[in-house]
C-alpha atoms as a PDB file:
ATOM      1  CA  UNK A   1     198.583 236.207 203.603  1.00  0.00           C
ATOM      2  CA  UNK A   2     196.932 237.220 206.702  1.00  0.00           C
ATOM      3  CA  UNK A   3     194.003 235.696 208.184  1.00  0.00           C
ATOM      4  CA  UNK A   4     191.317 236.575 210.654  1.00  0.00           C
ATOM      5  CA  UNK A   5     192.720 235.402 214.207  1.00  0.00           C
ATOM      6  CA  UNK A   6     191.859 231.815 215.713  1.00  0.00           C
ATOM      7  CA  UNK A   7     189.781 231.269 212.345  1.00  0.00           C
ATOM      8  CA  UNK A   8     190.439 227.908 210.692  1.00  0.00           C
ATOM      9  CA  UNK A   9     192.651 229.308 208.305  1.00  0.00           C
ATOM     10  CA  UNK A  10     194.611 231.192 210.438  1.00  0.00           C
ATOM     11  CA  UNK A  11     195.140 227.809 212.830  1.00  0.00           C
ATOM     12  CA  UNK A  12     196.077 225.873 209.717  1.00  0.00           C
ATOM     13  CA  UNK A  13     198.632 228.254 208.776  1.00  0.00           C
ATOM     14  CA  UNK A  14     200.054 228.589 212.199  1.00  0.00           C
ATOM     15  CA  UNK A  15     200.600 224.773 212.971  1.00  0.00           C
ATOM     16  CA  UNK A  16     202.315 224.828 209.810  1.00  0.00           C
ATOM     17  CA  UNK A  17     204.461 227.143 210.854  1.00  0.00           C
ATOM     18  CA  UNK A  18     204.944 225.679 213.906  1.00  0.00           C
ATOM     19  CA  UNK A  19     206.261 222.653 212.493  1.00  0.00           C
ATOM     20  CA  UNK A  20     208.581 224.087 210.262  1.00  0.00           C
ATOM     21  CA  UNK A  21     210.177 226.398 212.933  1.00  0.00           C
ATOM     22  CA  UNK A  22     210.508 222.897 214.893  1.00  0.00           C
ATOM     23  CA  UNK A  23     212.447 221.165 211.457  1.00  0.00           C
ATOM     24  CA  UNK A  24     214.768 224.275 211.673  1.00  0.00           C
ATOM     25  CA  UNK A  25     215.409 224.869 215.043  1.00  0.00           C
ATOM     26  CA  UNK A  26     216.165 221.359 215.180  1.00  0.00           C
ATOM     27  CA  UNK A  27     218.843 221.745 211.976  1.00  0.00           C
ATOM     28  CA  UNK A  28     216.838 219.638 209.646  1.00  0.00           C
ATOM     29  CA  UNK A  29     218.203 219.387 205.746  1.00  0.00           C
ATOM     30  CA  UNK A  30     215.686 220.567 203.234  1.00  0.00           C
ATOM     31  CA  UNK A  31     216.076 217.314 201.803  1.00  0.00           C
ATOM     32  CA  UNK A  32     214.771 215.646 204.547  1.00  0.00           C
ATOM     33  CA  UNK A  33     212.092 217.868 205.243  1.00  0.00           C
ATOM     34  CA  UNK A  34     210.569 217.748 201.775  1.00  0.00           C
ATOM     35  CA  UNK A  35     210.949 213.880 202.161  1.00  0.00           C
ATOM     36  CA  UNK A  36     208.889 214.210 205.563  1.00  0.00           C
ATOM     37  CA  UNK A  37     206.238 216.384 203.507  1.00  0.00           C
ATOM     38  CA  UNK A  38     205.730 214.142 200.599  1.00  0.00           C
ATOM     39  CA  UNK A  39     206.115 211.067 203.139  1.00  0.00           C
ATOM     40  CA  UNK A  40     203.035 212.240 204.815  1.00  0.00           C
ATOM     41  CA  UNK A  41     201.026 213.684 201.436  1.00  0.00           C
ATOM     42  CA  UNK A  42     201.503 210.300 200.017  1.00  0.00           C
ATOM     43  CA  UNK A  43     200.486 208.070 203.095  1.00  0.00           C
ATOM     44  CA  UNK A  44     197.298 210.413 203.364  1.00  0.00           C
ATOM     45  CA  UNK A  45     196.648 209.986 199.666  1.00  0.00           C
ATOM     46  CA  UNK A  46     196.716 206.053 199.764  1.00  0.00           C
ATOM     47  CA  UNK A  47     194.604 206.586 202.516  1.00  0.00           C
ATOM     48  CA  UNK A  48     192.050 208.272 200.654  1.00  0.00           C
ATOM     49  CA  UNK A  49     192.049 206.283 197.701  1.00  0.00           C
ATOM     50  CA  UNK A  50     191.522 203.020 199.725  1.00  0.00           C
ATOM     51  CA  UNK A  51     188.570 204.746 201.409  1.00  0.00           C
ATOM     52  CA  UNK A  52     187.444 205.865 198.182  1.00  0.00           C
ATOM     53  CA  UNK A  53     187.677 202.570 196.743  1.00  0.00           C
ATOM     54  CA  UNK A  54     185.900 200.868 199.724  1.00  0.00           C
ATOM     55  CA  UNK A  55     182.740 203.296 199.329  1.00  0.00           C
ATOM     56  CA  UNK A  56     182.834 202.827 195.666  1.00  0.00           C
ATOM     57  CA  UNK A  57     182.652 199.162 195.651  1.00  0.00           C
ATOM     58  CA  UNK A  58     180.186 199.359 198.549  1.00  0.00           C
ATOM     59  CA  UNK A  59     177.825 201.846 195.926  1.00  0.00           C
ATOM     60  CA  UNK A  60     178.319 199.174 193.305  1.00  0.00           C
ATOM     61  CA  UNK A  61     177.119 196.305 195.753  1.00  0.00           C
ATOM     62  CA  UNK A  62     174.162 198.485 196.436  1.00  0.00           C
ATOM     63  CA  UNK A  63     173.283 199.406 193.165  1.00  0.00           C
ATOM     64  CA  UNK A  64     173.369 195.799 191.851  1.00  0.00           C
ATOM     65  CA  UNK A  65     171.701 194.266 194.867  1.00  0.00           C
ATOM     66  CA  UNK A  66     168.702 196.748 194.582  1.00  0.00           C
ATOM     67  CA  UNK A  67     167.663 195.679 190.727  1.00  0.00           C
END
């Protein structure tokens, strides 16, 4: 899939190849990158939900403080 130079999508797909190259040149076991990957998918998801969460309860609080 080739995208339009220095568009977003092109940037996103070149830092991720970046960073692969950089777990192969260094010798890295596929294990261990797929660990890495779902390491850092997971952390951002708990991340997410917990600022999901925090703006939900804050719409509840607002929605029963307003009545």
């Amino acid at each position: 899939m080739n995208y339009r130079p220095y568009s977003p999508e092109w940037s996103r797909k070149r830092y991720l190849k970046e960073a692969l190259d950089r777990y192969i040149y260094d010798g890295v076991e596929n294990e261990v990158i797929v660990k890495d990957l779902l390491d850092i998918l997971f952390t951002d998801s708990q991340e997410k939900l917990a600022a999901f969460d925090k703006a939900n309860a804050l719409a509840y609080a607002v929605r029963h403080t307003t009545k």
